[in-house]
PDB file of N, CA and C in Angstrom:
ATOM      1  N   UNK A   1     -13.695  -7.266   7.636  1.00  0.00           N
ATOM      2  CA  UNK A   1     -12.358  -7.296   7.067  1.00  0.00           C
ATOM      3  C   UNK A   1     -11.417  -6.361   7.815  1.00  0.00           C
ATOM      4  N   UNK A   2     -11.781  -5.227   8.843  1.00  0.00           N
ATOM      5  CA  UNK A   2     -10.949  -4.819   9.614  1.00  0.00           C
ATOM      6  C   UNK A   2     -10.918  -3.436   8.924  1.00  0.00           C
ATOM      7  N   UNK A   3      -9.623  -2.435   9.462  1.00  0.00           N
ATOM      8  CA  UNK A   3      -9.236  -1.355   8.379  1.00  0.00           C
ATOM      9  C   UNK A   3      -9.215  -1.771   6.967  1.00  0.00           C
ATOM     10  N   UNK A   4      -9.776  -0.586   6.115  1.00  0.00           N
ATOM     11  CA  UNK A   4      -9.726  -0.458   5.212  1.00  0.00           C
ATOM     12  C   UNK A   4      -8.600   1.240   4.591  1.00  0.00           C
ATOM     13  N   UNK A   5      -7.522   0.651   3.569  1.00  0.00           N
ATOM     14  CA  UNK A   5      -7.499   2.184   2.928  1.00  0.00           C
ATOM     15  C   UNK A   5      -7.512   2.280   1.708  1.00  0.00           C
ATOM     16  N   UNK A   6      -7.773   3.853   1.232  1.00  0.00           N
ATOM     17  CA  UNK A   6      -8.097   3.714   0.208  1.00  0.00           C
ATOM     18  C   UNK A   6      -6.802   4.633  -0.611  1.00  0.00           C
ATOM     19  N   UNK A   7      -6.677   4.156  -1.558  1.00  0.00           N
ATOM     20  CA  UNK A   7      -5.114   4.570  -2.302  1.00  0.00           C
ATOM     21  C   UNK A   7      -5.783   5.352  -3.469  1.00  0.00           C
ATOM     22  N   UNK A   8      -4.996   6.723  -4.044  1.00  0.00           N
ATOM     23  CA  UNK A   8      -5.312   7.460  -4.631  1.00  0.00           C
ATOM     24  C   UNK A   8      -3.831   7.432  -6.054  1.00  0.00           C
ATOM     25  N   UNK A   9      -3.790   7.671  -6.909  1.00  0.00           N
ATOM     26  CA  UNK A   9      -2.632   8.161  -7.931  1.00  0.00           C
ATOM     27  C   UNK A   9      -1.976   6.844  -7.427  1.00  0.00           C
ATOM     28  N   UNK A  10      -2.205   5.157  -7.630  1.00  0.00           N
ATOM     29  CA  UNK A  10      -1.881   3.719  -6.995  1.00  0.00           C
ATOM     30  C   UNK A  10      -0.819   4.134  -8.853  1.00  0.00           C
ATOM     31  N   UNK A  11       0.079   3.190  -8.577  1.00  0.00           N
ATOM     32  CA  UNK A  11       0.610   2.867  -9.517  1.00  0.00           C
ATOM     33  C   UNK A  11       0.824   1.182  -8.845  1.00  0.00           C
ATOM     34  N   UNK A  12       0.729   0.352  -9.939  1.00  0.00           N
ATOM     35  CA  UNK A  12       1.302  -1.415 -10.166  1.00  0.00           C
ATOM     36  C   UNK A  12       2.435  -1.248 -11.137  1.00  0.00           C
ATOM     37  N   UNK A  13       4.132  -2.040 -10.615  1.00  0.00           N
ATOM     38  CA  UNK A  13       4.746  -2.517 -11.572  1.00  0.00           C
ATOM     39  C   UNK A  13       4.127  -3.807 -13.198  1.00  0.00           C
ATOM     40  N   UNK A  14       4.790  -3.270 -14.139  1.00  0.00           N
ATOM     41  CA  UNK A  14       4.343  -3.590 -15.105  1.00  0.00           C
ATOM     42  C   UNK A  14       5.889  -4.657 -15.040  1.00  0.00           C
ATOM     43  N   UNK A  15       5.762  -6.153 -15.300  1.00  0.00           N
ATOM     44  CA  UNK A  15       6.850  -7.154 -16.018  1.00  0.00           C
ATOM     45  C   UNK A  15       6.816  -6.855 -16.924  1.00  0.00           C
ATOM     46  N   UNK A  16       5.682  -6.509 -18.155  1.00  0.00           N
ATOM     47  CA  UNK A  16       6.292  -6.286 -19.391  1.00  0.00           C
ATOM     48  C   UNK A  16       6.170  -5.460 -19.910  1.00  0.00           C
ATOM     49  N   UNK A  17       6.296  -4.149 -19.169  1.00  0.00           N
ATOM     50  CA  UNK A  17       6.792  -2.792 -19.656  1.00  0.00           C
ATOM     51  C   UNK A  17       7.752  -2.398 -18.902  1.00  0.00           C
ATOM     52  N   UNK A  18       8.448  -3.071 -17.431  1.00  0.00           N
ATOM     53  CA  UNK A  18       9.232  -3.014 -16.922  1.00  0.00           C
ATOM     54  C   UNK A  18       9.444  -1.458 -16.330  1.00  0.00           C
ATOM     55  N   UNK A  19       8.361  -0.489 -16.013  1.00  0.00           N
ATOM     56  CA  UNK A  19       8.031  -0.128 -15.378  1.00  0.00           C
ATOM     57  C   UNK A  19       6.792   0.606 -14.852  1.00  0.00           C
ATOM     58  N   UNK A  20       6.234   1.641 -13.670  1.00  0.00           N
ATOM     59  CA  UNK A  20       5.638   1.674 -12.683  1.00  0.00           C
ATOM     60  C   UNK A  20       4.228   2.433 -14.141  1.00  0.00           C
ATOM     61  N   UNK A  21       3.571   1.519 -13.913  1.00  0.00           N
ATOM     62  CA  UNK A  21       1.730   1.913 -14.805  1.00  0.00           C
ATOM     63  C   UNK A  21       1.006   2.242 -13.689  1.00  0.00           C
ATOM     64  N   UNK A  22       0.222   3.663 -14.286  1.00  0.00           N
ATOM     65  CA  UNK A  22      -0.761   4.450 -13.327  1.00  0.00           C
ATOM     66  C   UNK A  22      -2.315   3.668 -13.551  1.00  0.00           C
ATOM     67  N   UNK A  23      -2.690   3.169 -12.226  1.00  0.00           N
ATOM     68  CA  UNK A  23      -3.528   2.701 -12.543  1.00  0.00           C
ATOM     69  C   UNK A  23      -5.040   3.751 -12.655  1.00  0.00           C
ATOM     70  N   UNK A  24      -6.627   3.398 -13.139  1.00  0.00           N
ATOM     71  CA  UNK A  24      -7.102   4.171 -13.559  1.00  0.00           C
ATOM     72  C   UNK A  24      -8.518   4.361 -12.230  1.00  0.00           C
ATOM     73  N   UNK A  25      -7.905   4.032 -11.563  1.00  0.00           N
ATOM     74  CA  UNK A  25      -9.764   4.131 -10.418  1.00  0.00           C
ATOM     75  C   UNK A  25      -8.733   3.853  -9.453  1.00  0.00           C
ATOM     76  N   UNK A  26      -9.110   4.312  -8.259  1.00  0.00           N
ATOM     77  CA  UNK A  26      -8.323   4.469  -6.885  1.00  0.00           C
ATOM     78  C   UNK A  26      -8.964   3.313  -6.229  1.00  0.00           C
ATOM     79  N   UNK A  27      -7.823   2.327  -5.196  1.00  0.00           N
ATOM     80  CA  UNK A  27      -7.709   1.432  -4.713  1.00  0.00           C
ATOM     81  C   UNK A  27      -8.393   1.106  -3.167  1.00  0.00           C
ATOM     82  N   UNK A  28      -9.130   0.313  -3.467  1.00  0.00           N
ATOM     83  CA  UNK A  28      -9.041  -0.301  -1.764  1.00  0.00           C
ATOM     84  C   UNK A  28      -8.565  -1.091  -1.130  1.00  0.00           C
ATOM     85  N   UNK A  29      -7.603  -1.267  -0.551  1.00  0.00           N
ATOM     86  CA  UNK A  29      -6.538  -2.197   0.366  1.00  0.00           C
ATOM     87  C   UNK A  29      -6.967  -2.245   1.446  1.00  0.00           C
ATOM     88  N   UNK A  30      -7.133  -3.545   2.074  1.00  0.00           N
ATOM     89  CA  UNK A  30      -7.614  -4.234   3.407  1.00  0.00           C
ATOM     90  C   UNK A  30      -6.116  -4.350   4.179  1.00  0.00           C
ATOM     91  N   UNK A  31      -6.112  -3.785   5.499  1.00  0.00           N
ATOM     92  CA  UNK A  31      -5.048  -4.146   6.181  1.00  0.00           C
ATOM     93  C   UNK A  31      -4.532  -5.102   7.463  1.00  0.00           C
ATOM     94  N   UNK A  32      -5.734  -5.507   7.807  1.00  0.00           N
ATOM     95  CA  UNK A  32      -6.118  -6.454   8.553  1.00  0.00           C
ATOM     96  C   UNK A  32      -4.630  -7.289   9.170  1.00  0.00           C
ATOM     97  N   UNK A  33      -3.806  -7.670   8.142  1.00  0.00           N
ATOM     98  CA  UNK A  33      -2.780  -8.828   8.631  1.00  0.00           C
ATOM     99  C   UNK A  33      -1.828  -8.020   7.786  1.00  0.00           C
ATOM    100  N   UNK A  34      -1.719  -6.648   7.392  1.00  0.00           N
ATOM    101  CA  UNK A  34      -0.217  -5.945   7.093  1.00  0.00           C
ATOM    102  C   UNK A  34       0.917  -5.796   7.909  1.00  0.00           C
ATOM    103  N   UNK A  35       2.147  -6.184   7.570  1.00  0.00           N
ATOM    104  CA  UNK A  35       2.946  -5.173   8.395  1.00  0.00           C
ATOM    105  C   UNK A  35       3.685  -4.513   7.347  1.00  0.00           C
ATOM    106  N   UNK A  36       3.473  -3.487   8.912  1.00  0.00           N
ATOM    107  CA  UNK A  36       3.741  -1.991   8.394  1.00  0.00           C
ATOM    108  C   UNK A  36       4.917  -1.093   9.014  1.00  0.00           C
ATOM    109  N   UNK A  37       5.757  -0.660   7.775  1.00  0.00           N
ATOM    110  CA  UNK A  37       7.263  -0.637   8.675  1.00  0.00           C
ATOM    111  C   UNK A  37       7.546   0.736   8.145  1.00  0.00           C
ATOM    112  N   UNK A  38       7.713   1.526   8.909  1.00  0.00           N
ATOM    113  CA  UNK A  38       8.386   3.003   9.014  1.00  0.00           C
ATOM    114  C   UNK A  38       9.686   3.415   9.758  1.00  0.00           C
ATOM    115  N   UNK A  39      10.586   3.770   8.737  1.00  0.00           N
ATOM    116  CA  UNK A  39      12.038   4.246   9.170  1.00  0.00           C
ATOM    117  C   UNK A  39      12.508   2.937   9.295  1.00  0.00           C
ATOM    118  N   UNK A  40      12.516   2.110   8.687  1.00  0.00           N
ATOM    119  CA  UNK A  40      12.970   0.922   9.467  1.00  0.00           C
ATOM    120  C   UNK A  40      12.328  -0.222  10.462  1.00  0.00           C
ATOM    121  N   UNK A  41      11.255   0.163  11.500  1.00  0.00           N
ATOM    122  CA  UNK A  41      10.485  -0.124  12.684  1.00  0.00           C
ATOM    123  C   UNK A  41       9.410  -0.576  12.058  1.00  0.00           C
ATOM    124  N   UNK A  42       9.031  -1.953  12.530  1.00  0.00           N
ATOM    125  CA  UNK A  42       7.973  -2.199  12.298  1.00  0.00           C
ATOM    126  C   UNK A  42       7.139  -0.983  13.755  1.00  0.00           C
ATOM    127  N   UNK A  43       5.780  -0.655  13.076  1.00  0.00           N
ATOM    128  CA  UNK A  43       4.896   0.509  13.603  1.00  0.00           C
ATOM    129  C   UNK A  43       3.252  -0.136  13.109  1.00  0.00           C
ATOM    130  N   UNK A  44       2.410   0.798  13.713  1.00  0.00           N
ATOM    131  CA  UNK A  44       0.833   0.284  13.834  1.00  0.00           C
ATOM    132  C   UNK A  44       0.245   1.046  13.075  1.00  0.00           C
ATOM    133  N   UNK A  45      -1.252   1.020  12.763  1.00  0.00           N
ATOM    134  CA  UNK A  45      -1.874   1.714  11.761  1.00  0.00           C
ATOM    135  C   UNK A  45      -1.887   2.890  11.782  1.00  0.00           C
ATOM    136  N   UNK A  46      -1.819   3.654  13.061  1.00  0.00           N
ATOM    137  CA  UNK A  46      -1.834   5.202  13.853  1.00  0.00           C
ATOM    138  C   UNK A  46      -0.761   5.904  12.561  1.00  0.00           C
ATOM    139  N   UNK A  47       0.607   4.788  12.236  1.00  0.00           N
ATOM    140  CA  UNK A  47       2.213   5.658  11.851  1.00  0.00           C
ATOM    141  C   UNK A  47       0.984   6.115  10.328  1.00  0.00           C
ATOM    142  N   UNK A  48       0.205   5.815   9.613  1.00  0.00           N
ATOM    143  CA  UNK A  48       0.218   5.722   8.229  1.00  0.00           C
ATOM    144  C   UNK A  48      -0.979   7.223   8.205  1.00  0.00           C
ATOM    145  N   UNK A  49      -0.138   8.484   7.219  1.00  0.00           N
ATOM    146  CA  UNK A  49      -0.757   9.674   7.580  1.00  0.00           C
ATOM    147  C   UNK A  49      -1.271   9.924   6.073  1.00  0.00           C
ATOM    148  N   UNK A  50      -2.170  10.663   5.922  1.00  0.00           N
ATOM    149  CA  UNK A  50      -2.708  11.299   4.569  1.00  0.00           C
ATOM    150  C   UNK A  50      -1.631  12.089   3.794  1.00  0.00           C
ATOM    151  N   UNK A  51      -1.551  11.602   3.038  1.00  0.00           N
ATOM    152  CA  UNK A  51      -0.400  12.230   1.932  1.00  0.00           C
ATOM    153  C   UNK A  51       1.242  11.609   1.945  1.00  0.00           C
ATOM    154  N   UNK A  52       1.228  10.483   2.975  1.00  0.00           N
ATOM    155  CA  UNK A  52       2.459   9.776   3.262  1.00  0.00           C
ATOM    156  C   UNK A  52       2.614   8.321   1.687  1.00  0.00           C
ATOM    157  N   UNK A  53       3.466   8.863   1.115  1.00  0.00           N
ATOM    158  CA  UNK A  53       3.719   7.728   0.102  1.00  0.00           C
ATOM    159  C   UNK A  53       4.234   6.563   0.583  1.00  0.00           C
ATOM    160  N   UNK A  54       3.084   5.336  -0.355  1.00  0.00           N
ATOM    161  CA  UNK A  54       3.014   3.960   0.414  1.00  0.00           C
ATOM    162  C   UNK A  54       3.648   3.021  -0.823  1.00  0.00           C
ATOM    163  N   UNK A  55       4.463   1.856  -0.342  1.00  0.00           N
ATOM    164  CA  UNK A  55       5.309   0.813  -1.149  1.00  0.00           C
ATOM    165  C   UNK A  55       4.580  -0.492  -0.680  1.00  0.00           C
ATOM    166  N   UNK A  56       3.528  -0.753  -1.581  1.00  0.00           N
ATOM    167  CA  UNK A  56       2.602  -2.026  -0.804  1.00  0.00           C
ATOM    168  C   UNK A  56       2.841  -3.460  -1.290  1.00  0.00           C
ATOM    169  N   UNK A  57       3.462  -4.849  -0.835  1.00  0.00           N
ATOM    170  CA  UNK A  57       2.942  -6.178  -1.263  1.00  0.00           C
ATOM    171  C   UNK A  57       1.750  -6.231  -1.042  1.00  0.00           C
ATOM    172  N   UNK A  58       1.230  -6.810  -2.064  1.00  0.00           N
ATOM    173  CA  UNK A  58      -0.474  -6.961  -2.308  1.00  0.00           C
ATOM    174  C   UNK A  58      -0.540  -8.177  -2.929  1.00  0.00           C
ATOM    175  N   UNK A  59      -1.751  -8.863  -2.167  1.00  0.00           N
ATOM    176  CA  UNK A  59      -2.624 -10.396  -2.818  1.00  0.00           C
ATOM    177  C   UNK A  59      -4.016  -9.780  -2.988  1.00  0.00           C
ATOM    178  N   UNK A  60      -4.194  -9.356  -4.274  1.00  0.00           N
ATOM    179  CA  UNK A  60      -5.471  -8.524  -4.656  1.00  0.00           C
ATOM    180  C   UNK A  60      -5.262  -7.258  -3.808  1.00  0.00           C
ATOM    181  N   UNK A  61      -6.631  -7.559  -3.100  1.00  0.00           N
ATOM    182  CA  UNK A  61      -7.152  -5.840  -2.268  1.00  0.00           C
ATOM    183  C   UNK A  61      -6.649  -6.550  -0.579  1.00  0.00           C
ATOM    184  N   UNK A  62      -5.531  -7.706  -0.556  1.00  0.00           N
ATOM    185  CA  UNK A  62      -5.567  -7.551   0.626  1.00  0.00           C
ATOM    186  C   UNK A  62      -3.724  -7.231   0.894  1.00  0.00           C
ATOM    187  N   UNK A  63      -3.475  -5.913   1.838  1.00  0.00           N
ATOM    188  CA  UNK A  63      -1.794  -5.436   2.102  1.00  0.00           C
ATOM    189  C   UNK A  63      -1.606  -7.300   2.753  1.00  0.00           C
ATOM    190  N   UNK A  64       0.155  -7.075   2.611  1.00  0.00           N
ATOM    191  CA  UNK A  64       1.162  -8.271   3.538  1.00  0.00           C
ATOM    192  C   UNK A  64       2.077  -7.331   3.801  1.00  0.00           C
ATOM    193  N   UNK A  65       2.650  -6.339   3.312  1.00  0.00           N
ATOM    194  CA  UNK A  65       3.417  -5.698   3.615  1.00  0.00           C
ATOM    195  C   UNK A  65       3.456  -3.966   3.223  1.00  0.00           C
ATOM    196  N   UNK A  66       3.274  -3.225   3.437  1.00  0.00           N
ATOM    197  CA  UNK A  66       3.845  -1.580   3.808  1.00  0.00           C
ATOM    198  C   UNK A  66       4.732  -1.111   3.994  1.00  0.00           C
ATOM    199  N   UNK A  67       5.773  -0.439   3.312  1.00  0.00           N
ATOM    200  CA  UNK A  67       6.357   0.377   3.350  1.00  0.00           C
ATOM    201  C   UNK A  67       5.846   1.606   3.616  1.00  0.00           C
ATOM    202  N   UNK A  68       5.994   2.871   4.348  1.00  0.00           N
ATOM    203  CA  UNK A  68       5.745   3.880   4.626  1.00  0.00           C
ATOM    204  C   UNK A  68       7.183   5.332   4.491  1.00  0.00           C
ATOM    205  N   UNK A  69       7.576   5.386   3.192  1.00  0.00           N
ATOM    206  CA  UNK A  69       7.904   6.903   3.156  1.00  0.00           C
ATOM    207  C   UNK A  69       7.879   8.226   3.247  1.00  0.00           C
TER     208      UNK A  69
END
């Protein structure tokens, strides 16, 4: 499946609480076919650092898209 990361303190939007629920066990996201865009730029797996807060589209455990703040 390629890189793997693993997400810690993950929150998922809630539709019907209309907002951000902490989820309860830390995440594994496959990144295989993400893109991943910092400052603007799409960038490679190297940009994504430990402790850098992540804005992920997700189909299950697999990224489509990254945000990197």
């Amino acid at each position: 499946m390629g890189w793997i990361i693993k997400l810690k303190d993950a929150k998922d939007w809630s539709s019907v609480h209309k907002e951000w629920m902490a989820k309860n066990a830390s995440l594994n996201i496959y990144l295989r076919d993400a893109m991943i865009i910092k400052n603007g730029q799409r960038v490679t797996l190297d940009e994504i650092k430990i402790g850098d807060r992540l804005y992920l589209v997700r189909d299950s455990n697999m990224a489509k898209v990254i945000i990197i703040k």
